[in-house]
Protein backbone atom coordinates (compact mmCIF):
# COMPACT_ATOMS: atom_id res chain seq x y z
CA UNK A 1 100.93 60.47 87.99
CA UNK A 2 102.88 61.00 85.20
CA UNK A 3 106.38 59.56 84.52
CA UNK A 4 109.19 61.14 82.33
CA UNK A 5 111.29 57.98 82.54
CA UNK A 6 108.94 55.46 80.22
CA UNK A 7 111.34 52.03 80.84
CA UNK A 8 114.01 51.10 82.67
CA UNK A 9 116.42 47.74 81.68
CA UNK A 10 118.53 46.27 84.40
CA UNK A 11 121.07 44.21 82.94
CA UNK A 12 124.45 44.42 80.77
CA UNK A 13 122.92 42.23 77.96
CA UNK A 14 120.41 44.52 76.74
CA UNK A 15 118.97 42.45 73.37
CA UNK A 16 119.54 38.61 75.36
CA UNK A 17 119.44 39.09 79.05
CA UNK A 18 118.29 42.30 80.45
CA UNK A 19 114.99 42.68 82.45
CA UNK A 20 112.93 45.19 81.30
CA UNK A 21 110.19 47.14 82.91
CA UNK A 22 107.92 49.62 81.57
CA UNK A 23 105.12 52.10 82.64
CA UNK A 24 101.84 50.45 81.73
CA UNK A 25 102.93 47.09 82.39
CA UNK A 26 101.19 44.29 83.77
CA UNK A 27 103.29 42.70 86.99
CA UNK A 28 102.81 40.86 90.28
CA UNK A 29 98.93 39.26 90.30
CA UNK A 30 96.97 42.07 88.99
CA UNK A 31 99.38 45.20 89.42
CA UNK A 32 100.41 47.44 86.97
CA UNK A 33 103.73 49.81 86.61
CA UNK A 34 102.56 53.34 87.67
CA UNK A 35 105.56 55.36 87.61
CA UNK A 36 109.16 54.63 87.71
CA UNK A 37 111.58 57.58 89.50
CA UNK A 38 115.27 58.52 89.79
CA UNK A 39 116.06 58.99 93.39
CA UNK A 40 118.99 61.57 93.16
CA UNK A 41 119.68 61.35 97.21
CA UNK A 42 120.57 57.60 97.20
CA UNK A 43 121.00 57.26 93.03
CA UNK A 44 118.73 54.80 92.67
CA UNK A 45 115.80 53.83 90.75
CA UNK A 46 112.23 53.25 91.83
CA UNK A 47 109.65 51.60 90.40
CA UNK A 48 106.15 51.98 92.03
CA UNK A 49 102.89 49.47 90.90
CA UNK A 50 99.32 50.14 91.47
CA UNK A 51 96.02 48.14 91.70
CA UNK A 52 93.07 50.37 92.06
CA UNK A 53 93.64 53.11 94.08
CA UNK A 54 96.80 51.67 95.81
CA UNK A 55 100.32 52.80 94.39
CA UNK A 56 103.09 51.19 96.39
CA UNK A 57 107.22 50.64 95.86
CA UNK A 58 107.94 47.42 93.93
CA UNK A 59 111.56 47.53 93.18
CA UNK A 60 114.46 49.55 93.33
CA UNK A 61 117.72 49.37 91.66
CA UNK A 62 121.18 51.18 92.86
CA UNK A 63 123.16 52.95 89.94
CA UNK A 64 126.25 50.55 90.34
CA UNK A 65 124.21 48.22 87.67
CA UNK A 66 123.88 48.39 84.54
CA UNK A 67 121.05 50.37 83.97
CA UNK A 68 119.43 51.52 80.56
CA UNK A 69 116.65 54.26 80.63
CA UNK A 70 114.49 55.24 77.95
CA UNK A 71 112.60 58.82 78.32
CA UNK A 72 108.62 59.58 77.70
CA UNK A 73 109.17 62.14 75.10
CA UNK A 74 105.86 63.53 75.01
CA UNK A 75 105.41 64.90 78.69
């Protein structure tokens, strides 16, 4: 699956304090980021992980944080 949202930062302190996530990235004993979605019916953000074959949801964030997303500009 493809993602058009590249990497998400939760946190106000973007340089010091923020955690960021990324497609690609290594996480949780072996997983990696697969995809990370805007759900526009609850305005949240998902991020999904996958090891093998197995994608399943990881983390999600409501919009009432502060919230950084940078775009995949090459979909």
């Amino acid at each position: 699956m493809d993602s058009v949202i590249r990497k998400i930062s939760i946190g106000s302190d973007y340089k010091n304090e923020a955690m960021h996530y990324s497609v690609g990235q290594s996480v949780y004993g072996g997983h990696h980021i697969h995809s990370i979605e805007f759900n526009s019916v609850d305005n949240s953000y998902n991020i999904f992980i996958k090891k093998q074959d197995e994608v399943m949801p990881w983390k999600k964030f409501n919009s009432n944080m502060a919230i950084s997303v940078e775009y995949d500009l090459e979909y």
